[in-house]
Protein backbone atom coordinates (compact mmCIF):
# COMPACT_ATOMS: atom_id res chain seq x y z
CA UNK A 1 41.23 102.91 -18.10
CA UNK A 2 44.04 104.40 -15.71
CA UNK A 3 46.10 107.28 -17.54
CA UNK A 4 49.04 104.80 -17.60
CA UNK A 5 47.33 103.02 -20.29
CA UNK A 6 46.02 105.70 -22.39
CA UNK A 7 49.45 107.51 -22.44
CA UNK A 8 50.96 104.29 -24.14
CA UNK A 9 48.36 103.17 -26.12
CA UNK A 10 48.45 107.24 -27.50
CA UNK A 11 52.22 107.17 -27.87
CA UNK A 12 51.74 103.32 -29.83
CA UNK A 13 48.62 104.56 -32.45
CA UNK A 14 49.11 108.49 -32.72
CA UNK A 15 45.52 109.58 -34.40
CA UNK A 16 44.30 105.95 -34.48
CA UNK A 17 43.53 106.27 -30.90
CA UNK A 18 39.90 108.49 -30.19
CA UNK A 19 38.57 109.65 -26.54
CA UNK A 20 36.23 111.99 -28.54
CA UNK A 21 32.77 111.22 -27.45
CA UNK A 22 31.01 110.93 -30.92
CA UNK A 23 33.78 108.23 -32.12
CA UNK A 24 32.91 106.51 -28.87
CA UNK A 25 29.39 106.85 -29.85
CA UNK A 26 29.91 105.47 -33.06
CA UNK A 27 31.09 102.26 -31.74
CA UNK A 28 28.73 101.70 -28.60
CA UNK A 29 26.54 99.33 -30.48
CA UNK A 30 25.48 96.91 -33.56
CA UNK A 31 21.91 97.35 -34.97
CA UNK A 32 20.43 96.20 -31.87
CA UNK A 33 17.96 97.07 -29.30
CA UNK A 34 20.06 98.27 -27.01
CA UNK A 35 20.88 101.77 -25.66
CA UNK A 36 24.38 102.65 -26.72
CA UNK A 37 27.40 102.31 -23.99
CA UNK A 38 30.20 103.87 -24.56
CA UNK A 39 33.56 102.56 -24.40
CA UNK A 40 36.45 105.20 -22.44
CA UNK A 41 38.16 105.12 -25.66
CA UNK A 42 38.24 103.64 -29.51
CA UNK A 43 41.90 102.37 -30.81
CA UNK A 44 42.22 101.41 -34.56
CA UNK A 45 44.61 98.77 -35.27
CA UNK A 46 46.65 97.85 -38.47
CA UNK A 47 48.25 94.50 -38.21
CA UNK A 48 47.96 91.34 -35.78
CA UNK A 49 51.21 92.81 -33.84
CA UNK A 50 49.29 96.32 -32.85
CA UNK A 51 45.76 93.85 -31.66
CA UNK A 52 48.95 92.03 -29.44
CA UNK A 53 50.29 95.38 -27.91
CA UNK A 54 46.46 96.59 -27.12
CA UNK A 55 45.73 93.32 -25.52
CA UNK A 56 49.06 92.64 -23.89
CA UNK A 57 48.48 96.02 -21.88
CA UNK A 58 44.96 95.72 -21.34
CA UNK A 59 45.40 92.68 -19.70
CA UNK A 60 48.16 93.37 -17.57
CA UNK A 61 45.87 96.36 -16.34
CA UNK A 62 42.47 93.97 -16.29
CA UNK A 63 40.54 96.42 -18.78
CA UNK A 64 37.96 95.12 -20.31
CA UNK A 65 38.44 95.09 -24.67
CA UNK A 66 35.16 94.72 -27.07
CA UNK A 67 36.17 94.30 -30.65
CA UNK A 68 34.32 95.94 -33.15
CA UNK A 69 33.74 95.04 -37.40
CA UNK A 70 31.16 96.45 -39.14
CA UNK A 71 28.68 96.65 -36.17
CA UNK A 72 25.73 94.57 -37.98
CA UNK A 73 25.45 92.27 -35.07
CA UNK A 74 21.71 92.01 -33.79
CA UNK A 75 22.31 90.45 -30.52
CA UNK A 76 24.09 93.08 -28.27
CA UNK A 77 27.44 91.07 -29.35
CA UNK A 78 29.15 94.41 -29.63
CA UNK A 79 27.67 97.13 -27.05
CA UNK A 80 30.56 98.97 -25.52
CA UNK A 81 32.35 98.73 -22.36
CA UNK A 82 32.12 101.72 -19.91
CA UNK A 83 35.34 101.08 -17.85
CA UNK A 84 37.18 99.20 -21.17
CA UNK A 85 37.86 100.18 -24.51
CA UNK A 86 36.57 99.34 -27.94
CA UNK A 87 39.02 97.83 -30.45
CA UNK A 88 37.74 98.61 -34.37
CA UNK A 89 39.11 96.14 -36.65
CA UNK A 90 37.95 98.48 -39.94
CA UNK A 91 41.59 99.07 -40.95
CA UNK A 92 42.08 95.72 -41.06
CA UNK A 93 40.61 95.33 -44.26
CA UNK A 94 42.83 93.60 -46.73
CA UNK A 95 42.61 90.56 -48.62
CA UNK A 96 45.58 88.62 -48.00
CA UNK A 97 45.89 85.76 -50.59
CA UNK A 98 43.85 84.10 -53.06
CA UNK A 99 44.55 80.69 -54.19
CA UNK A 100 41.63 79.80 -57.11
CA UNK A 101 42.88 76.52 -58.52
CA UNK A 102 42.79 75.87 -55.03
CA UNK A 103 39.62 77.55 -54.21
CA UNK A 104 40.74 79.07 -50.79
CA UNK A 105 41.60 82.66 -49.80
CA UNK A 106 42.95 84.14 -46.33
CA UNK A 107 41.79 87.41 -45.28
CA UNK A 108 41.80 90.16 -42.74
CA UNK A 109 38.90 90.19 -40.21
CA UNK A 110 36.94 93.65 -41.84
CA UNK A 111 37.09 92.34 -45.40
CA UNK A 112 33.25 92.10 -45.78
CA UNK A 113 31.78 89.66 -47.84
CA UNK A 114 31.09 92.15 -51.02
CA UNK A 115 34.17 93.83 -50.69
CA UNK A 116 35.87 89.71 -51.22
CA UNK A 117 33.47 88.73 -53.94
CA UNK A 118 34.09 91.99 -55.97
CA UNK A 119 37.54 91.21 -55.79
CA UNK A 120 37.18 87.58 -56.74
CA UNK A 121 34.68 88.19 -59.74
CA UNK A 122 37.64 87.80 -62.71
CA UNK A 123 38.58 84.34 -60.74
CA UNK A 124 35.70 82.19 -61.28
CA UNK A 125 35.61 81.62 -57.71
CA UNK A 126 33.16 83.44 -55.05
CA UNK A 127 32.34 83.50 -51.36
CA UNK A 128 28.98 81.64 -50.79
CA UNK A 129 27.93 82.89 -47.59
CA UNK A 130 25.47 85.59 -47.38
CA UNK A 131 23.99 87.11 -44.13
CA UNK A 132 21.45 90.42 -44.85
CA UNK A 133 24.17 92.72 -44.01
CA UNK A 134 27.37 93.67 -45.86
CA UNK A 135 29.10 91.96 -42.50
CA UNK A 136 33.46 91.82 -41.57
CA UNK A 137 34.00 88.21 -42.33
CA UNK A 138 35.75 88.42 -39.06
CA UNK A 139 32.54 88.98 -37.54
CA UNK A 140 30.94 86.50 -39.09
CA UNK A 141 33.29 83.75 -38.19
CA UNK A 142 32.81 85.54 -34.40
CA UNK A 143 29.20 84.74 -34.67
CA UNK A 144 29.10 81.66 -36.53
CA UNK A 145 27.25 83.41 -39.30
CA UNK A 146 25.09 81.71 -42.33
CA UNK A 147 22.71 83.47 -44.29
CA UNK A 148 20.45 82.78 -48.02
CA UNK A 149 22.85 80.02 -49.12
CA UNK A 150 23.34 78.15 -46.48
CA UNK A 151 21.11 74.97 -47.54
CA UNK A 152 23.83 74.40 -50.76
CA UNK A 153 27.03 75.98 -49.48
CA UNK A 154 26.57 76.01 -45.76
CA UNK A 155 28.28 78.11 -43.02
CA UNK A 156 31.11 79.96 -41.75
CA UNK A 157 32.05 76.56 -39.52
CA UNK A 158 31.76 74.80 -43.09
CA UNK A 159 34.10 77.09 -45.06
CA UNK A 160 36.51 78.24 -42.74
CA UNK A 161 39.82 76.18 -42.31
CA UNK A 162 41.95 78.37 -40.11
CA UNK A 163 42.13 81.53 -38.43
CA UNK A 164 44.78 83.87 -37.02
CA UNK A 165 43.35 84.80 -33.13
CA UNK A 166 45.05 87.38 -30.68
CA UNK A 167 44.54 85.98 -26.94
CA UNK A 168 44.20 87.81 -24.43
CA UNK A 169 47.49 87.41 -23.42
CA UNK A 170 48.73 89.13 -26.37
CA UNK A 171 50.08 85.94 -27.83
CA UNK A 172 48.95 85.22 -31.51
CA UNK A 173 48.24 81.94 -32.52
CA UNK A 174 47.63 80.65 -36.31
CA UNK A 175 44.30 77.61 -35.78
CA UNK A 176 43.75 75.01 -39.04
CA UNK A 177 45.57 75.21 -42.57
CA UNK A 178 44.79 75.71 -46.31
CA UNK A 179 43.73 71.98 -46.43
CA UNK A 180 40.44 70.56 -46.83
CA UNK A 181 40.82 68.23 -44.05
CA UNK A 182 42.99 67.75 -40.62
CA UNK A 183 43.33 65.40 -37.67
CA UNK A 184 46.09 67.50 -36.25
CA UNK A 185 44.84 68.03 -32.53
CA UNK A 186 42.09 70.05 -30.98
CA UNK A 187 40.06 71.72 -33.45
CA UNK A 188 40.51 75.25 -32.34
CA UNK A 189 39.26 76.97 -35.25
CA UNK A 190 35.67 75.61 -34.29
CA UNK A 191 36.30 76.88 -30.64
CA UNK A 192 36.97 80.30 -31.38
CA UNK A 193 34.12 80.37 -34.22
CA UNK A 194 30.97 81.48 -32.72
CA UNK A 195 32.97 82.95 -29.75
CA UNK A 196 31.52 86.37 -29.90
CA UNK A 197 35.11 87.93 -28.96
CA UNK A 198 34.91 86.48 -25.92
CA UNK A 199 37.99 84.43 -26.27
CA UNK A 200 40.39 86.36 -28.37
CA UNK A 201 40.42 88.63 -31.66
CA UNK A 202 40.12 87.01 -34.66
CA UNK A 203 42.38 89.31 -36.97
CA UNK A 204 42.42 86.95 -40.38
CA UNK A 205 40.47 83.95 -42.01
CA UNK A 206 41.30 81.04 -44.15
CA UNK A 207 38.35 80.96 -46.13
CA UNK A 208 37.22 78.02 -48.99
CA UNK A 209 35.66 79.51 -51.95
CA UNK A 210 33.37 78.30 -54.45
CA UNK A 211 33.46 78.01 -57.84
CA UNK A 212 31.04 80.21 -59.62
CA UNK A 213 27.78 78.01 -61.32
CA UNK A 214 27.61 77.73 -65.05
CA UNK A 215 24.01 78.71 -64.75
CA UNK A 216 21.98 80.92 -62.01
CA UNK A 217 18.20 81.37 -62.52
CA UNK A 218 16.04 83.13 -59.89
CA UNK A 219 12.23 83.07 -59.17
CA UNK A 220 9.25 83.93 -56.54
CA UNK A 221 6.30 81.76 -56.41
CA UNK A 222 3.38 83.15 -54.25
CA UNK A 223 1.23 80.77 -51.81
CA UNK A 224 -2.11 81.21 -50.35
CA UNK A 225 -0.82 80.84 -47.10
CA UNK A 226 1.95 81.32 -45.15
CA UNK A 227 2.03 77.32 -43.92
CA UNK A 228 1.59 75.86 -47.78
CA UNK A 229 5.09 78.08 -48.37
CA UNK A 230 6.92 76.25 -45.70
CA UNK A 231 5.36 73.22 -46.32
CA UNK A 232 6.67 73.39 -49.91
CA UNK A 233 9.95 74.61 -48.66
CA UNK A 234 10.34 71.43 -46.49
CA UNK A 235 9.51 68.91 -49.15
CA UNK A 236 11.76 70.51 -51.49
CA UNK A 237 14.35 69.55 -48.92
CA UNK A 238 13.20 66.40 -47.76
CA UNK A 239 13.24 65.42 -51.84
CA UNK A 240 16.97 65.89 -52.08
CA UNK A 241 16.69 68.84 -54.52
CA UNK A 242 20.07 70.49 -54.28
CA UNK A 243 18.86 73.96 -54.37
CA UNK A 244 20.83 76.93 -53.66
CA UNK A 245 18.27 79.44 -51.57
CA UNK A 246 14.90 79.18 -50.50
CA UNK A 247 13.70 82.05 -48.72
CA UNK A 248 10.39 82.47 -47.36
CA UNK A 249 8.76 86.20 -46.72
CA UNK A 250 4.86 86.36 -45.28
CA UNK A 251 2.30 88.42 -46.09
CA UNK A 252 3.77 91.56 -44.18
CA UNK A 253 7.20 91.49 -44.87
CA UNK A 254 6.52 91.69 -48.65
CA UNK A 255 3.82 94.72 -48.26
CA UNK A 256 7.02 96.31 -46.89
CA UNK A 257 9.19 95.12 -49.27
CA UNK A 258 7.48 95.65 -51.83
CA UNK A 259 6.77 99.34 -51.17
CA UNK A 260 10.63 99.77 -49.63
CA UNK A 261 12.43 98.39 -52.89
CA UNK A 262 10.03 99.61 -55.40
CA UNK A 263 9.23 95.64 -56.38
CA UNK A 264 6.97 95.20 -59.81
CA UNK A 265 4.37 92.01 -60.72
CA UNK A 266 5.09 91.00 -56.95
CA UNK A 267 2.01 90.06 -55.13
CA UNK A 268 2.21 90.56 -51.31
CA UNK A 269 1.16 87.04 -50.45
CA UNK A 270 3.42 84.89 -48.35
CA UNK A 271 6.28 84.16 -50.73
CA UNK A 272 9.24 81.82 -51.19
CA UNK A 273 12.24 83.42 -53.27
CA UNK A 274 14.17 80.23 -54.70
CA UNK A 275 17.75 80.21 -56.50
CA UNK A 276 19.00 77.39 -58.26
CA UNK A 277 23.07 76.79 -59.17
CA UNK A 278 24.48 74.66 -61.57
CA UNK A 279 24.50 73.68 -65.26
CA UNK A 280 21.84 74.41 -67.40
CA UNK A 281 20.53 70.62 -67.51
CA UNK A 282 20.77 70.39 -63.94
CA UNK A 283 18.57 73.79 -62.97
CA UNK A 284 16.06 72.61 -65.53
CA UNK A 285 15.72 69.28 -63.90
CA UNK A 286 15.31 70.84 -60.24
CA UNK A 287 13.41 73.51 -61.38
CA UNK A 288 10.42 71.00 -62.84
CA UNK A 289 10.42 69.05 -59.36
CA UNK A 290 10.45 72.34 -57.28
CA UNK A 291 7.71 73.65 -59.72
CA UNK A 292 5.60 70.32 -59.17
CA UNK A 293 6.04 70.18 -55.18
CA UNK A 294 4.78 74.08 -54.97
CA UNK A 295 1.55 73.21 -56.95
CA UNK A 296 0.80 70.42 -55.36
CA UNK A 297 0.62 73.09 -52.17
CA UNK A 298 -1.36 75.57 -54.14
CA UNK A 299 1.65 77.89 -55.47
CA UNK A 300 1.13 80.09 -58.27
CA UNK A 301 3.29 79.95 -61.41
CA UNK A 302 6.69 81.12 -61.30
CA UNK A 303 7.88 84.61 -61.86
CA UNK A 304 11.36 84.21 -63.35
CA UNK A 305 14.07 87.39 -62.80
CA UNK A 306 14.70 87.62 -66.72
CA UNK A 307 18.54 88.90 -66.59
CA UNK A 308 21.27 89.63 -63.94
CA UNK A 309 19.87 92.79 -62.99
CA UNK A 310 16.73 92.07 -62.49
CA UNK A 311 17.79 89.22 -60.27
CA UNK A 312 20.31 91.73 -58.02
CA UNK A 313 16.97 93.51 -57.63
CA UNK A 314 15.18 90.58 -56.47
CA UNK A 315 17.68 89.48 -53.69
CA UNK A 316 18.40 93.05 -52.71
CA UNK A 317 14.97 93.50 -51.80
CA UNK A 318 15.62 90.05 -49.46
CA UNK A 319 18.58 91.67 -48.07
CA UNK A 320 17.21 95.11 -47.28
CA UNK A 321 14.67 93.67 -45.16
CA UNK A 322 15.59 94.67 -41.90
CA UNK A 323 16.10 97.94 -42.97
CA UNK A 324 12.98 97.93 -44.74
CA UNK A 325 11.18 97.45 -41.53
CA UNK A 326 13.19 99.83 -39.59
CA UNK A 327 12.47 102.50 -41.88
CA UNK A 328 8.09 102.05 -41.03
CA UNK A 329 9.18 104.00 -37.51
CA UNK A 330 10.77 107.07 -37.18
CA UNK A 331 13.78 106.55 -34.47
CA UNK A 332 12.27 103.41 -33.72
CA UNK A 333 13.69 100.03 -33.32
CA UNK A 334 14.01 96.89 -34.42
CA UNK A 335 14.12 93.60 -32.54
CA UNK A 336 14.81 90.60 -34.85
CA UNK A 337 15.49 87.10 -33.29
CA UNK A 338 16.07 83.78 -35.57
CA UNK A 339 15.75 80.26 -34.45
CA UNK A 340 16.53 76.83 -36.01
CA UNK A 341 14.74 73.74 -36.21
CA UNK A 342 14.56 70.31 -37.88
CA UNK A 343 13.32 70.51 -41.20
CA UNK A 344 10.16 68.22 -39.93
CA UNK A 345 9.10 70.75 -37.42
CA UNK A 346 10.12 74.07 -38.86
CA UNK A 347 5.85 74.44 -40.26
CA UNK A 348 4.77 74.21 -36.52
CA UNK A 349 6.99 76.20 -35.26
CA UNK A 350 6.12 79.23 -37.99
CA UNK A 351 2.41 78.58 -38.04
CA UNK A 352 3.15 79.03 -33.87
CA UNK A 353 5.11 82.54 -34.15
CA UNK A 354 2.70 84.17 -36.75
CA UNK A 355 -0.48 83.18 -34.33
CA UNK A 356 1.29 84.07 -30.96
CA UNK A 357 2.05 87.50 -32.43
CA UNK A 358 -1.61 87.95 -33.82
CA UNK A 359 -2.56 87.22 -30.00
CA UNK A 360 0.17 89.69 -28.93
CA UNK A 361 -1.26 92.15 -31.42
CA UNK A 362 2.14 92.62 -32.59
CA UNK A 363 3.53 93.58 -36.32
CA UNK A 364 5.46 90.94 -37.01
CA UNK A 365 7.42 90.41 -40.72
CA UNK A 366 8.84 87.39 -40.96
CA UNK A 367 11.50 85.71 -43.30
CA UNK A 368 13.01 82.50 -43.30
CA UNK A 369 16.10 80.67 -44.92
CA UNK A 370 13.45 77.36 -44.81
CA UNK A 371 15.88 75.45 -46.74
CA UNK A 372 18.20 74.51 -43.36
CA UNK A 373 15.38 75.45 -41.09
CA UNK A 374 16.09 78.95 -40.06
CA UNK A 375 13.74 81.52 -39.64
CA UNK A 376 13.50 85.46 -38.60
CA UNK A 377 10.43 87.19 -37.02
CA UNK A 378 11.19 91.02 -37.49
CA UNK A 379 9.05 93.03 -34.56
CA UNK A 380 9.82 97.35 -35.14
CA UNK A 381 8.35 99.48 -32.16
CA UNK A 382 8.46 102.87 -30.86
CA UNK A 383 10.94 102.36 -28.06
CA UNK A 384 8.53 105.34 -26.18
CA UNK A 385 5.54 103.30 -26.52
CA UNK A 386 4.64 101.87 -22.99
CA UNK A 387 5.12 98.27 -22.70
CA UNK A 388 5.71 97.37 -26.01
CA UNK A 389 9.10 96.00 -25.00
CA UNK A 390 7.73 93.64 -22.88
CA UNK A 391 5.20 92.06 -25.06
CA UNK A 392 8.08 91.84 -27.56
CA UNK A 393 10.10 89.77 -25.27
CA UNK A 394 6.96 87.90 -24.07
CA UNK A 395 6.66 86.49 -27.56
CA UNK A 396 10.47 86.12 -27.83
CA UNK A 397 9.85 84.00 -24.60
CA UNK A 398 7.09 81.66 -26.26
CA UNK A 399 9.15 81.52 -29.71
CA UNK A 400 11.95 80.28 -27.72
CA UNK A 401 9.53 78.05 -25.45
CA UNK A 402 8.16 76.11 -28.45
CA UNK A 403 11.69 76.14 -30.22
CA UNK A 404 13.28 73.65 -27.73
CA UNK A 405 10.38 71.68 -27.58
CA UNK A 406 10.45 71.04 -30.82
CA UNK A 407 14.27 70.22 -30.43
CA UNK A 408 15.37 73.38 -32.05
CA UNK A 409 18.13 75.78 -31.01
CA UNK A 410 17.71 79.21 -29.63
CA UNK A 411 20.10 80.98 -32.80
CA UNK A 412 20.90 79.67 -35.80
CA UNK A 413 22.97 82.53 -36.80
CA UNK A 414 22.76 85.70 -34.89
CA UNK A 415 24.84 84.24 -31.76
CA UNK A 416 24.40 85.01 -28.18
CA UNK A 417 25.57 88.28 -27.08
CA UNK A 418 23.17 90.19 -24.38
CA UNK A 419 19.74 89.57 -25.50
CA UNK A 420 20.01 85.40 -25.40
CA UNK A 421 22.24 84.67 -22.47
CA UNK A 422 18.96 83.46 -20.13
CA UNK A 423 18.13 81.29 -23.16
CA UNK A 424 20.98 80.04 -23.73
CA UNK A 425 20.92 78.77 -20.11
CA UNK A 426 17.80 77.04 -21.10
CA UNK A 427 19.39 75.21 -24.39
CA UNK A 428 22.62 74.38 -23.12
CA UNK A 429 22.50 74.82 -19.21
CA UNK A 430 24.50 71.53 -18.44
CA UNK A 431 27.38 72.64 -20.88
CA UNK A 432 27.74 76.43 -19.77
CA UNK A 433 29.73 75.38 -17.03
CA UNK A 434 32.20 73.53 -19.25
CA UNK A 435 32.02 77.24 -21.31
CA UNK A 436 32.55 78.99 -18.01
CA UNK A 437 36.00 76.72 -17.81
CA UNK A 438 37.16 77.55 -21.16
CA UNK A 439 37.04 80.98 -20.92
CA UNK A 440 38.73 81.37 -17.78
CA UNK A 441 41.69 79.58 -19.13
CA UNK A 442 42.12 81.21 -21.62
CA UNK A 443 41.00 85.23 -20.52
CA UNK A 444 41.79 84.77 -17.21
CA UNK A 445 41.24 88.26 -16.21
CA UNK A 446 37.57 88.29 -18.06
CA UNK A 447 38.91 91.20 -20.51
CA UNK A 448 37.33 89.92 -23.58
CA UNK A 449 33.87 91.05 -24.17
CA UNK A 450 32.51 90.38 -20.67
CA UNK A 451 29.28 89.87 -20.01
CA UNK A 452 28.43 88.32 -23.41
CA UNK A 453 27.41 84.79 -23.93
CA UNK A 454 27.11 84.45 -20.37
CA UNK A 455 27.85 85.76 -17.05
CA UNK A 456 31.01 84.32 -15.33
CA UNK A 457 30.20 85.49 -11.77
């Protein structure tokens, strides 16, 4: 960044504009494995004009621009830029509009998804989508997020009809509409969903919302094994039960949970969590056909959360989890990978990650939203033990091996970023080219988030 630049962009943001080394270190990475890289500088915009000025001039310079929400991302999709600058959405952070007869909302990208469902709990409406992480939604439509929900309310490409996007270019275009359906043109919104900032900012969302069920009951029943849990979690599926979250922990994850969020009458036995939405009638129903399918696989009787707090307890504990198994190593790491798979082949494919790790002699929790066939294996480590690294990617090798076989893809939520790039060759090699000539039509100085995805050059 030339001193050109970093006079104007000084003069334009005033003390929204940070050289300081610890702001630059606070925005060098997500919750990754990497080592942090730090950006030359840190600018804080307000409003979709100030992303357009930062662009504009960072483009007509060629510096490279990583934007920057909450930094939850677990793929390298935000690790700095050491000759560009980082671009922090977090003042962006206001909800725009809500609409609840018509169950939409538009946003700004660092509303996160408690901040919008605190705000919408005196509508009857709420946000369904539910990554571990207190993510920006603007992240999340970024990285084509999902989450607990997904199996009843789906994901950000099923609840998002429009976004506001700053090119690189500095030109700001509005994608989609508050309608629930459109055949007018290209469908951008989908292109720059899943993105990774590697086409343009997203600065604001059109979001649908949900109405809020009449009736919300919660419970854990415990398996024997870890396959009898997915087993049960794929015939509840393959039954048509419309279920709002199954979740599947193993044996290790809840020992950790367990001890981490101070869980009571919870056995640490491989575990599905399930949630079911609707009316009264309606849970009662599903509930007697989910209770029938798990004993037919050996599941215990379910252990109902009693009240609302009780039940924030219980899914807390799900959403802590990666920071429950960061917290077993001091300054250590975490490296967390998730791949999808048909419902049919999602039991091989976890039976095959929780032996290969056994082999590896790794510690390996695992959770799973089993209900759309997405699964987590959790693998902490001393980043100063020798090797460990490598057997960690080994296994990330042979997970993604067996994944494609089994006609899975290589992330069903975390996105791309730096650590799946070589996979992503193997999953989608014939279309990366196609990628390759998208990007350079739109970015064509490669300022936004280079390197990410994939490699241009």
């Amino acid at each position: 960044m030339n001193n050109q630049v970093q006079a104007e962009l000084k003069k334009i943001f005033n003390g929204r504009f940070s050289t300081s080394e610890s702001t630059r270190a606070n925005y060098a990475r997500g919750e990754d494995t990497y080592d942090p890289v730090l950006s030359k500088a840190v600018v804080f915009p307000e409003t979709n004009e100030e992303v357009s000025k930062i662009l504009s001039l960072c483009n007509e310079h060629k510096i490279p621009v990583v934007p920057f929400g909450t930094g939850t991302s677990l793929e390298g999709n935000v690790v700095g830029n050491d000759k560009g600058i980082t671009i922090s959405l977090e003042k962006m952070n206001k909800i725009l509009s809500v609409n609840a007869e018509d169950f939409d909302c538009r946003v700004q990208a660092c509303v996160t998804k408690e901040q919008l469902n605190e705000y919408l709990r005196e509508d009857g409406v709420f946000f369904p989508i539910d990554p571990g992480a207190n993510a920006a939604i603007g992240g999340m439509a970024s990285t084509s997020a999902s989450g607990t929900m997904a199996v009843k309310y789906g994901t950000m490409k099923t609840v998002i009809t429009g976004l506001t996007v700053v090119l690189p270019s500095g030109e700001i275009v509005k994608t989609g509409s508050r309608t629930k359906k459109t055949s007018a043109g290209y469908n951008l919104t989908n292109l720059f969903i899943g993105s990774e900032g590697t086409l343009g900012i997203i600065t604001e969302i059109q979001l649908r919302l949900s109405p809020i069920p009449e009736s919300i009951m919660s419970a854990v029943c415990h398996f024997p094994s870890l396959e009898s849990a997915v087993q049960t979690a794929q015939q509840v599926i393959q039954y048509g039960v419309p279920i709002a979250r199954i979740e599947m922990l193993n044996k290790e994850q809840m020992e950790i949970s367990i001890n981490y969020s101070k869980l009571k009458n919870i056995e640490a036995v491989p575990t599905l969590f399930f949630e079911f939405h609707g009316s009264e009638a309606s849970n009662q129903e599903n509930i007697k056909i989910v209770e029938e399918i798990s004993k037919d696989n050996n599941g215990s009787s379910f252990k109902w959360a009693k009240d609302l707090e009780e039940r924030n307890k219980l899914w807390k504990a799900r959403w802590d989890v990666y920071y429950s198994v960061k917290a077993l190593i001091n300054n250590g790491r975490v490296y967390s990978t998730d791949v999808c798979l048909p419902i049919s082949n999602i039991t091989e494919c976890v039976n095959f990650a929780e032996e290969e790790t056994k082999k590896l002699g790794l510690r390996a929790p695992m959770v799973g939203h089993l209900g759309d066939g997405n699964f987590h294996v959790i693998l902490p480590y001393d980043p100063k033990e020798e090797g460990i690294y490598n057997k960690i990617r080994d296994f990330s090798d042979l997970l993604i091996k067996k994944t494609l076989e089994l006609n899975g893809t290589i992330t069903g939520e975390h996105g791309v970023g730096l650590h799946k790039k070589a996979y992503l060759l193997q999953e989608h090699g014939d279309c990366i080219p196609l990628m390759k000539t998208i990007k350079k039509s739109i970015d064509q100085n490669n300022i936004m988030n280079p390197g990410k995805i994939f490699d241009l050059n």
